[in-house]
C-alpha atoms as a PDB file:
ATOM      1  CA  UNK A   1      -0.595  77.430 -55.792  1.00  0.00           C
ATOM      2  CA  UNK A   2       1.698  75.101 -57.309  1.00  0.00           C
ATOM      3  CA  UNK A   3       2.907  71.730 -58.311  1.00  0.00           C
ATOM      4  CA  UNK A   4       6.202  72.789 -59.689  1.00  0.00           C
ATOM      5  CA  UNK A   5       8.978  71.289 -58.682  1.00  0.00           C
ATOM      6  CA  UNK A   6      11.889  73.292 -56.808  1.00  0.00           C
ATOM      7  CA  UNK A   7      14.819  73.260 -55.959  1.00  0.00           C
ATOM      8  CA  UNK A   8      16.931  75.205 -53.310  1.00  0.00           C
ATOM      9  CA  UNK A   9      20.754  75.352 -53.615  1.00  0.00           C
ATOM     10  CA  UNK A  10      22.873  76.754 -50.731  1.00  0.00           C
ATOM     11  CA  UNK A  11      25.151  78.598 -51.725  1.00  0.00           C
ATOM     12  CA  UNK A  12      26.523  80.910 -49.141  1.00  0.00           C
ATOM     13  CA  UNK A  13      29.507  79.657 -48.336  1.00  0.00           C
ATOM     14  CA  UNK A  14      33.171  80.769 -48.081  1.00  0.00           C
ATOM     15  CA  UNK A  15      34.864  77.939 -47.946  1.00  0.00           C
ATOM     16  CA  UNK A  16      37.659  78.937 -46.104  1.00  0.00           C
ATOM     17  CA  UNK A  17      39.818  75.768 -46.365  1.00  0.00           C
ATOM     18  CA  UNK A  18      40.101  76.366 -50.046  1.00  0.00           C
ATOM     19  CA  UNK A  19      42.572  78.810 -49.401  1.00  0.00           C
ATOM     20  CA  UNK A  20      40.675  80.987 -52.336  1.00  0.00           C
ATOM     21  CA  UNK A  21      38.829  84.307 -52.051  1.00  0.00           C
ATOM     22  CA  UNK A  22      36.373  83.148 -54.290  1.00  0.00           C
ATOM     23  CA  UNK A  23      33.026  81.901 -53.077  1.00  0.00           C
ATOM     24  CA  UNK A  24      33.467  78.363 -52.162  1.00  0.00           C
ATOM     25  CA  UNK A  25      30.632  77.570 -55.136  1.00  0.00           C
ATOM     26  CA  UNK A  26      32.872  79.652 -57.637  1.00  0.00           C
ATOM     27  CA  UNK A  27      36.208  77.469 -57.054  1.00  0.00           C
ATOM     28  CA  UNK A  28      37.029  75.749 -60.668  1.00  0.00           C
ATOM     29  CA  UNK A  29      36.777  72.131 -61.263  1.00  0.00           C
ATOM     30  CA  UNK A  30      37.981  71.594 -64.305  1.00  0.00           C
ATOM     31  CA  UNK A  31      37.796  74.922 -65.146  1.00  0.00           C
ATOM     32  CA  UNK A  32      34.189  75.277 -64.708  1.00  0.00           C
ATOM     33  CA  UNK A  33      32.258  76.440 -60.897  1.00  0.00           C
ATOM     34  CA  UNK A  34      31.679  73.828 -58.821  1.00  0.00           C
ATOM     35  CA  UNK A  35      27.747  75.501 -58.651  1.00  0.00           C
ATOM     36  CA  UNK A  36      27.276  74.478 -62.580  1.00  0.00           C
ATOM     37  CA  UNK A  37      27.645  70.793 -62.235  1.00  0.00           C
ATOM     38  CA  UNK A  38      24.872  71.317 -59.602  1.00  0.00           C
ATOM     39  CA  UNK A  39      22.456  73.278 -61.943  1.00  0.00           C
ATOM     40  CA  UNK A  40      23.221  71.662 -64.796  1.00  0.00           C
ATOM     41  CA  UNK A  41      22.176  68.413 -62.915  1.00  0.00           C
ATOM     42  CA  UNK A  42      19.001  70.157 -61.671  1.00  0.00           C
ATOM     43  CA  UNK A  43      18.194  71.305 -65.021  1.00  0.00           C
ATOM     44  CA  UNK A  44      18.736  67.979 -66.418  1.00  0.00           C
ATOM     45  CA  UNK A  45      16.166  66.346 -63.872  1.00  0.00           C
ATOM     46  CA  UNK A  46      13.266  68.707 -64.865  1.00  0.00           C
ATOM     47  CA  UNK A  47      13.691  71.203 -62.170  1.00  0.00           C
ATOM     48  CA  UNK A  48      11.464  74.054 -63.202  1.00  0.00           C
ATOM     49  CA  UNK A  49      11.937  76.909 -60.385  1.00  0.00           C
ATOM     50  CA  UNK A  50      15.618  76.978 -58.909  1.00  0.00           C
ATOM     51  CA  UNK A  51      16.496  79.858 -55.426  1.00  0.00           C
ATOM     52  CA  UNK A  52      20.047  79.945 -55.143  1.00  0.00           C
ATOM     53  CA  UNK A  53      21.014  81.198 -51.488  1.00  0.00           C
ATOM     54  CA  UNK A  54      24.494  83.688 -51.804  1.00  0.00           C
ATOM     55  CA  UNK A  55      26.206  85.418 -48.901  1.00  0.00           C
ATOM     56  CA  UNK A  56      29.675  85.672 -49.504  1.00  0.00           C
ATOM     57  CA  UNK A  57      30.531  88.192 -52.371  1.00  0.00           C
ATOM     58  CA  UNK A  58      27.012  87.409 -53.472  1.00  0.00           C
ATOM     59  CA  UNK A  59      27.736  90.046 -56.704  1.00  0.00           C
ATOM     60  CA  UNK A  60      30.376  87.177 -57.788  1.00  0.00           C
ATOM     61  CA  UNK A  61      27.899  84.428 -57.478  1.00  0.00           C
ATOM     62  CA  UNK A  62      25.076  86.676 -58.872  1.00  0.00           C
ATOM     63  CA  UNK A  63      26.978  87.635 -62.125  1.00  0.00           C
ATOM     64  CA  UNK A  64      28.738  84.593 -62.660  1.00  0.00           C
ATOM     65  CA  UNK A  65      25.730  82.836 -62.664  1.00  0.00           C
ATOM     66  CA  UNK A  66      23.829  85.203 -64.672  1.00  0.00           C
ATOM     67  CA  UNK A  67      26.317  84.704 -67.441  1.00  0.00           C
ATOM     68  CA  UNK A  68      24.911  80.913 -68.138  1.00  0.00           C
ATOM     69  CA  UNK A  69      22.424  80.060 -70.413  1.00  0.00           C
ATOM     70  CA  UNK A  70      19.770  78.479 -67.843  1.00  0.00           C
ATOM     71  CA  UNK A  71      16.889  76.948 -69.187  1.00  0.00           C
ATOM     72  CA  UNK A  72      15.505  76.933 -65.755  1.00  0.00           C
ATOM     73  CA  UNK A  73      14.674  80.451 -63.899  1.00  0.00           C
ATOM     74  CA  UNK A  74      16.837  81.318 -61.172  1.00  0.00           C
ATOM     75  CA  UNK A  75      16.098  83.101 -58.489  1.00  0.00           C
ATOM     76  CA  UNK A  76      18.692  84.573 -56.146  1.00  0.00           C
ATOM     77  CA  UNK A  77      17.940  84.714 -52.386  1.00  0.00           C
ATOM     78  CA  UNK A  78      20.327  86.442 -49.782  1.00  0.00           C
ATOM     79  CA  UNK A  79      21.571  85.496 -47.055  1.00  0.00           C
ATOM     80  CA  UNK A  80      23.209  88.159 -45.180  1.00  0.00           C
ATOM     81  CA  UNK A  81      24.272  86.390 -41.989  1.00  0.00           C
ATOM     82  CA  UNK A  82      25.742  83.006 -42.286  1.00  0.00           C
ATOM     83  CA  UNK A  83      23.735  81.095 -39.435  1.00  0.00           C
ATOM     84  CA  UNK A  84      24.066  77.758 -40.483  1.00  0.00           C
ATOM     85  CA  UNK A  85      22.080  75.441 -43.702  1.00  0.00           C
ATOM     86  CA  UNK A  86      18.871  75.633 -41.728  1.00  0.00           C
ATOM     87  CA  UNK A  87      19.095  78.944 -41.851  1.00  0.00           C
ATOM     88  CA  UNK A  88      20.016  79.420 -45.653  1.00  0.00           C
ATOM     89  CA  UNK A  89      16.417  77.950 -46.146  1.00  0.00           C
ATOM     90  CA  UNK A  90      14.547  79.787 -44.105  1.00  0.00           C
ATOM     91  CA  UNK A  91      15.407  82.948 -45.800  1.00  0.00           C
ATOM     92  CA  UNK A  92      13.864  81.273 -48.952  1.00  0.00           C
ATOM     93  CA  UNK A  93      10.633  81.388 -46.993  1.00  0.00           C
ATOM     94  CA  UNK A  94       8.773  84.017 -49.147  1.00  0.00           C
ATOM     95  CA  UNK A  95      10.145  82.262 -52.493  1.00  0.00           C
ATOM     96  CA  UNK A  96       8.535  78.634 -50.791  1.00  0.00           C
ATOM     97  CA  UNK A  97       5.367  79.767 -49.295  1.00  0.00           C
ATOM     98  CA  UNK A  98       3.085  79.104 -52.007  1.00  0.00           C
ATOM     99  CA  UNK A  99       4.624  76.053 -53.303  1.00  0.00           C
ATOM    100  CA  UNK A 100       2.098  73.038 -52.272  1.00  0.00           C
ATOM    101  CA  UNK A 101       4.446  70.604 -53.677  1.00  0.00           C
ATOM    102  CA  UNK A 102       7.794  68.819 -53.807  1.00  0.00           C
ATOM    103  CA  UNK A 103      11.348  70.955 -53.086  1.00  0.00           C
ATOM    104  CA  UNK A 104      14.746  69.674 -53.282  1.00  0.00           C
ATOM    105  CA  UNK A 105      17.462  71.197 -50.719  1.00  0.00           C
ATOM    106  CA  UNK A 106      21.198  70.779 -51.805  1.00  0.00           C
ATOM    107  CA  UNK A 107      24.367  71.987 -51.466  1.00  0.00           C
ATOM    108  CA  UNK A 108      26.013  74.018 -53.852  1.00  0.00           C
ATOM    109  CA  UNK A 109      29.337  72.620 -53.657  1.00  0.00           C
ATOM    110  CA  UNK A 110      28.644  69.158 -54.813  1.00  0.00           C
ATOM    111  CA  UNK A 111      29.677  69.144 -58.566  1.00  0.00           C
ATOM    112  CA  UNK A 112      29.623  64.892 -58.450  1.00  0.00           C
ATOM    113  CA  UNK A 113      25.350  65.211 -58.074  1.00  0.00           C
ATOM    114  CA  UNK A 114      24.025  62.659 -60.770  1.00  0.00           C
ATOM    115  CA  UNK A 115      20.409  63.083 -62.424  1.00  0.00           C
ATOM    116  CA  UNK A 116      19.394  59.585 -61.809  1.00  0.00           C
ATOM    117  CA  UNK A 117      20.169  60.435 -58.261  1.00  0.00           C
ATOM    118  CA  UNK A 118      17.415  63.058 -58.630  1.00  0.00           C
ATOM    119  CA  UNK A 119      15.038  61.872 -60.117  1.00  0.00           C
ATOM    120  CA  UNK A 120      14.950  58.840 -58.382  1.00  0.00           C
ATOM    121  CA  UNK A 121      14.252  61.239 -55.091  1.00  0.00           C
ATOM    122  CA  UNK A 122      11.542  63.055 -56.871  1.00  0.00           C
ATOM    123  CA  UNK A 123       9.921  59.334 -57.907  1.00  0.00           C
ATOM    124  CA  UNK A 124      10.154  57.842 -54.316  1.00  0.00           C
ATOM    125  CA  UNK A 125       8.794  61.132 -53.198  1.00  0.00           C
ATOM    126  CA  UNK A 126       5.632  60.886 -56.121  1.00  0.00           C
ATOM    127  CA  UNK A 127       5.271  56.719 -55.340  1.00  0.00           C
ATOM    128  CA  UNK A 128       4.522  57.768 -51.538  1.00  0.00           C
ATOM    129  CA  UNK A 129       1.394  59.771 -51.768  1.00  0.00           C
ATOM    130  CA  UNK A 130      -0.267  57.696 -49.434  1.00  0.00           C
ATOM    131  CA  UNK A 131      -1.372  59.250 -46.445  1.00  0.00           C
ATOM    132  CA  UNK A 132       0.326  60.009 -44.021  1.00  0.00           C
ATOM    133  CA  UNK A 133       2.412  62.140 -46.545  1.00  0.00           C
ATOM    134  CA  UNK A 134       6.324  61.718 -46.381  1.00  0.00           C
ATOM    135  CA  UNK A 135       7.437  65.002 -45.216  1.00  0.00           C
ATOM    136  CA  UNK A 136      10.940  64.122 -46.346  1.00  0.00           C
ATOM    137  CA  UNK A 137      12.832  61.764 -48.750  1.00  0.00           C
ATOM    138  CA  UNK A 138      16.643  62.000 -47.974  1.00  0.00           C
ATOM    139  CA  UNK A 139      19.594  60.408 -50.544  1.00  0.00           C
ATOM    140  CA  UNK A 140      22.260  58.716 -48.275  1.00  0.00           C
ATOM    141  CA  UNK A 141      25.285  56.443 -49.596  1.00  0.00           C
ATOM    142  CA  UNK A 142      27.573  54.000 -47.432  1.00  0.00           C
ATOM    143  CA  UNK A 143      31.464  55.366 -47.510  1.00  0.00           C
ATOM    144  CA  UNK A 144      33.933  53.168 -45.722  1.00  0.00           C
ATOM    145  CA  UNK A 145      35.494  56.245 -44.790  1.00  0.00           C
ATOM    146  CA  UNK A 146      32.665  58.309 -43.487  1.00  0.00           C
ATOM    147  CA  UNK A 147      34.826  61.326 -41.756  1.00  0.00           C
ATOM    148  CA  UNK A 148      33.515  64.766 -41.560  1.00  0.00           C
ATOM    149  CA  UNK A 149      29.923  63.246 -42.409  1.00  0.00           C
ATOM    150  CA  UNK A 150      27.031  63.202 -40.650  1.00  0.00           C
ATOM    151  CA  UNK A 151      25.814  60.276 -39.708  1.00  0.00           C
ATOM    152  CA  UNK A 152      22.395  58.276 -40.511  1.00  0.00           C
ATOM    153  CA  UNK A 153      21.333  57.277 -37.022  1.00  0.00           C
ATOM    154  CA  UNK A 154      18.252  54.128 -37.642  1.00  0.00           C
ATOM    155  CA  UNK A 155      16.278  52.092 -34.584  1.00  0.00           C
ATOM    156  CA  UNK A 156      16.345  48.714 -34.584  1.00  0.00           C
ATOM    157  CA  UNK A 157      13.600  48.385 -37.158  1.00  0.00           C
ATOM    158  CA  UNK A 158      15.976  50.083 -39.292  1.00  0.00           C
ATOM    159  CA  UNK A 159      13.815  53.169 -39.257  1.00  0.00           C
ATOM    160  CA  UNK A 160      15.220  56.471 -39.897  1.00  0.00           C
ATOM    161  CA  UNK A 161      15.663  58.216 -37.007  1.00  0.00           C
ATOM    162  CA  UNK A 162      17.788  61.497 -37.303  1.00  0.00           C
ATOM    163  CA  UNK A 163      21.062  62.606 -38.726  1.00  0.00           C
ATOM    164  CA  UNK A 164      24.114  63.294 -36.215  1.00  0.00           C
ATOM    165  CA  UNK A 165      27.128  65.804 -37.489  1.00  0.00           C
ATOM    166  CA  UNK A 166      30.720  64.277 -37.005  1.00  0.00           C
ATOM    167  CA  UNK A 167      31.029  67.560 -34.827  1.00  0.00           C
ATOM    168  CA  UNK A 168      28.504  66.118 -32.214  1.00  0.00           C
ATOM    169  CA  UNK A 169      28.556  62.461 -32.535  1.00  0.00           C
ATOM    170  CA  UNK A 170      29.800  60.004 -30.210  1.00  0.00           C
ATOM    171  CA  UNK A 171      32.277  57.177 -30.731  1.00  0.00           C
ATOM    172  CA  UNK A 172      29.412  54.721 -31.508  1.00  0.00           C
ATOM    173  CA  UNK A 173      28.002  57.007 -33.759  1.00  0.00           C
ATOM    174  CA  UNK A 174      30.870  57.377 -35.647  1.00  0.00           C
ATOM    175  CA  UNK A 175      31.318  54.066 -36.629  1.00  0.00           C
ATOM    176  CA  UNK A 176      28.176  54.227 -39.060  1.00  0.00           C
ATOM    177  CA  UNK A 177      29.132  54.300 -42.187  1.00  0.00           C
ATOM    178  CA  UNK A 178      25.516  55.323 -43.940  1.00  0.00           C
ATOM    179  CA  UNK A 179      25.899  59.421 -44.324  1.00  0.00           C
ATOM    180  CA  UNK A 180      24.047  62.199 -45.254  1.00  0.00           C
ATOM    181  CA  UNK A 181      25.158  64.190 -48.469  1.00  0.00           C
ATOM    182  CA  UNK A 182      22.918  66.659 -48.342  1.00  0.00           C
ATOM    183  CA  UNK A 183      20.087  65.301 -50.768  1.00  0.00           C
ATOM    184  CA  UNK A 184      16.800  66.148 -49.506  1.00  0.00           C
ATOM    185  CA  UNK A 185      13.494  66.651 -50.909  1.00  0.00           C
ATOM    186  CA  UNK A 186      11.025  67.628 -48.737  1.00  0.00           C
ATOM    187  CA  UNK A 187       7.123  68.346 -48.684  1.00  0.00           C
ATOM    188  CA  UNK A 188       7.284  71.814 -48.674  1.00  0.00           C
ATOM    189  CA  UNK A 189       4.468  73.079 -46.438  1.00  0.00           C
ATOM    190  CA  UNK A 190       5.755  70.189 -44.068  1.00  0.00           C
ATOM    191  CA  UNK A 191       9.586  72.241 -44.226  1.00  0.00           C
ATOM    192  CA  UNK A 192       8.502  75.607 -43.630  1.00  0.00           C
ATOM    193  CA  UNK A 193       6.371  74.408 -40.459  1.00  0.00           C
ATOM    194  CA  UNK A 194       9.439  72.012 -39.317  1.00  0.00           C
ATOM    195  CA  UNK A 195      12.044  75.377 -39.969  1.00  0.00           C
ATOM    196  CA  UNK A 196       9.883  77.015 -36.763  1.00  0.00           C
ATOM    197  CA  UNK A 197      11.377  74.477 -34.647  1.00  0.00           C
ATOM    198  CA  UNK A 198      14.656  74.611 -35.601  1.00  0.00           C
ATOM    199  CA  UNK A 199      16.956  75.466 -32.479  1.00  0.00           C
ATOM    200  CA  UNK A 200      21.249  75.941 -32.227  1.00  0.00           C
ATOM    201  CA  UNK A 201      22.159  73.660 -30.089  1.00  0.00           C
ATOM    202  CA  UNK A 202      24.882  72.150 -31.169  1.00  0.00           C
ATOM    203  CA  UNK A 203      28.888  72.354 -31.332  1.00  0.00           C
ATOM    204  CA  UNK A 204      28.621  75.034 -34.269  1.00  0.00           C
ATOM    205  CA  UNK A 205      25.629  77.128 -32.064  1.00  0.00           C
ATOM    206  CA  UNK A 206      23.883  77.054 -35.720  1.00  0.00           C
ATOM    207  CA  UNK A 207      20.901  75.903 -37.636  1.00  0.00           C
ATOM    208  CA  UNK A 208      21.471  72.720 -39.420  1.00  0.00           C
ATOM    209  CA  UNK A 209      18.954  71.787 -42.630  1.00  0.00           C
ATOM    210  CA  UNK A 210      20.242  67.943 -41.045  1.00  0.00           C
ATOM    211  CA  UNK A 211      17.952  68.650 -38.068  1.00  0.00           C
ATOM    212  CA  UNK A 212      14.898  68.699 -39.959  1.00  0.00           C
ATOM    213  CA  UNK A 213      14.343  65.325 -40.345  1.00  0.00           C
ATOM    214  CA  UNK A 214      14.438  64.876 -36.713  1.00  0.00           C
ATOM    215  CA  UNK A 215      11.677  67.792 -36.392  1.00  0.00           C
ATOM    216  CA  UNK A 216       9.638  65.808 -39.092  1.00  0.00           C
ATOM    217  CA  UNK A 217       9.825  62.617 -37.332  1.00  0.00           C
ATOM    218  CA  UNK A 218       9.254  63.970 -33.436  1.00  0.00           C
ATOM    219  CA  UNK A 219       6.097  65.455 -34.899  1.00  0.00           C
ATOM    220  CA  UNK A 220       4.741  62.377 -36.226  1.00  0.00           C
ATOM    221  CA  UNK A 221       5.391  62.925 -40.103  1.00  0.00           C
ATOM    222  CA  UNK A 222       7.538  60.253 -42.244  1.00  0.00           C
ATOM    223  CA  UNK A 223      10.797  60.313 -42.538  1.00  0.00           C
ATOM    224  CA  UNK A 224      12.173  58.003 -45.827  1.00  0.00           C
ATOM    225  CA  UNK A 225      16.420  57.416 -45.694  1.00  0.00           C
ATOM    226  CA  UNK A 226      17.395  55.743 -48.785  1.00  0.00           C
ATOM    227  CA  UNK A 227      20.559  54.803 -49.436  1.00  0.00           C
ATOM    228  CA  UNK A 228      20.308  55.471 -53.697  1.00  0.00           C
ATOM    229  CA  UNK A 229      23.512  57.687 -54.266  1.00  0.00           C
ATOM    230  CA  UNK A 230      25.749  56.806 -56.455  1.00  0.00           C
ATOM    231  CA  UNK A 231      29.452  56.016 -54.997  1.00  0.00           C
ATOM    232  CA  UNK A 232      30.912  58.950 -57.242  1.00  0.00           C
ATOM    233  CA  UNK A 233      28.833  61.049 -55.190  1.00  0.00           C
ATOM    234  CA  UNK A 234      30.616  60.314 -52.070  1.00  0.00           C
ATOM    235  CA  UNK A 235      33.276  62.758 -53.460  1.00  0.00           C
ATOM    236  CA  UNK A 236      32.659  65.898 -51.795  1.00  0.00           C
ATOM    237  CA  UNK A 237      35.061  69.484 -52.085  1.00  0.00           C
ATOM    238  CA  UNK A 238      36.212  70.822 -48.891  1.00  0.00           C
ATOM    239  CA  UNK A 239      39.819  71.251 -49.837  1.00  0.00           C
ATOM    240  CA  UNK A 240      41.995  72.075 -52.505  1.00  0.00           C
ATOM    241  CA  UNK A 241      43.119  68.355 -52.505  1.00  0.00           C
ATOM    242  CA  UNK A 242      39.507  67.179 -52.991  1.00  0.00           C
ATOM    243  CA  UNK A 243      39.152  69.067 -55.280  1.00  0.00           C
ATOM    244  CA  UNK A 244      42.196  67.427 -57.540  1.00  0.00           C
ATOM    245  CA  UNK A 245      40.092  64.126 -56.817  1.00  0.00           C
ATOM    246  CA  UNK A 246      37.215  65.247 -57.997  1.00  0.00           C
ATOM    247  CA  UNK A 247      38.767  66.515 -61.128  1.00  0.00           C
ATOM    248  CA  UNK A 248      40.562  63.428 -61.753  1.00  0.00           C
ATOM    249  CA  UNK A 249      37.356  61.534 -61.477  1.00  0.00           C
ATOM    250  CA  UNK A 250      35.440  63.989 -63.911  1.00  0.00           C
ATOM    251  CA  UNK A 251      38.038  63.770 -66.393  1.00  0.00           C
ATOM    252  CA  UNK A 252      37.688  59.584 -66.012  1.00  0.00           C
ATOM    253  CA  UNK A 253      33.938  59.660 -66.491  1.00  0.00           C
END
């Protein structure tokens, strides 16, 4: 048993829209994969244990990856059938099953990830060790153009409540402008119970990592939404075009 923190990176993807036939996590940004601005960041923030989910051309990701200089072990998990981000973490089962503590979840493809975003997960997850435990701490940032991003749905307490994917929301819903970017660090033991509940309905008939929050809260645990990201994270990579942004902003900072 452990207290080392983890980290999970999903990494699967093929990123069709990129109009490459390179792994969506291996596309350059300023001539450097998009996956090593996530590392790096991880690295940075003290991770000590890092699984890095690969599917498509996994050998690419694998040896491209293997070529850094990590000061953080990585471990390489695959994931043969592409069922969705709720699915890319439940084949890191075995790799999570003894780990008693904290574990980040995050996307691969977001080279914009700032430490201080991090860490200052990781601390709101260590400041809430009161009981009941939070099962979940989630990074969320308010973009006045929120397309294509799932949504942060809150009661009127302003409560979290459960995250709702452009795909399936309805025209109220997508008028929120707090969204998810994929930030998440969970209570481990609390994640692999809430992955046994995970079900596919939805427009993509897929698991979605977003609908474990929802699990969480349903079963009682808490839920924490904080809305900590940095605007320069709001830049996400889903098309060549982004991509240009994203350098441009890089090469700014």
């Amino acid at each position: 048993m452990t207290e080392t923190r983890y980290a999970v990176v999903m990494a699967a993807g093929k990123g069709t829209r990129m109009k490459s036939e390179l792994p969506k996590v291996l596309y350059p940004v300023c001539g450097k994969p998009m996956i090593e601005y996530v590392l790096d960041a991880l690295e940075a923030a003290d991770i000590e244990r890092i699984a890095v989910v690969v599917g498509y051309r996994s050998d690419l990701v694998r040896k491209t990856l293997e070529r850094r200089t990590p000061r953080v072990p990585l471990v390489f998990v695959e994931q043969t059938e592409q069922l969705g981000t709720g699915h890319a973490v439940m084949v890191c089962r075995n790799e999570l099953q003894n780990h008693t503590g904290a574990a980040m979840v995050v996307a691969g493809d977001c080279p914009m990830i700032q430490v201080e975003s991090i860490l200052k997960l990781f601390e709101a997850y260590a400041s809430n060790q009161q009981q009941p435990l939070p099962s979940c701490i989630l990074g969320t940032i308010i973009k006045d153009n929120p397309a294509g991003l799932g949504r942060i749905i809150r009661n009127n307490n302003g409560e979290f409540i459960g995250i709702v994917e452009e795909k399936d929301a309805d025209m109220e819903q997508k008028m929120i402008k707090e969204v998810n970017m994929s930030y998440y660090v969970f209570h481990t033991p609390f994640l692999l119970e809430a992955l046994n509940h995970l079900k596919t309905d939805n427009a993509q008939k897929e698991y979605y990592i977003t609908d474990v929050p929802a699990v969480m809260k349903s079963r009682g645990q808490r839920v924490i939404a904080l809305p900590i990201l940095q605007p320069i994270e709001s830049l996400g990579i889903n098309t060549v075009e982004e991509a240009r942004i994203v350098e441009e902003a890089l090469q700014n900072r």
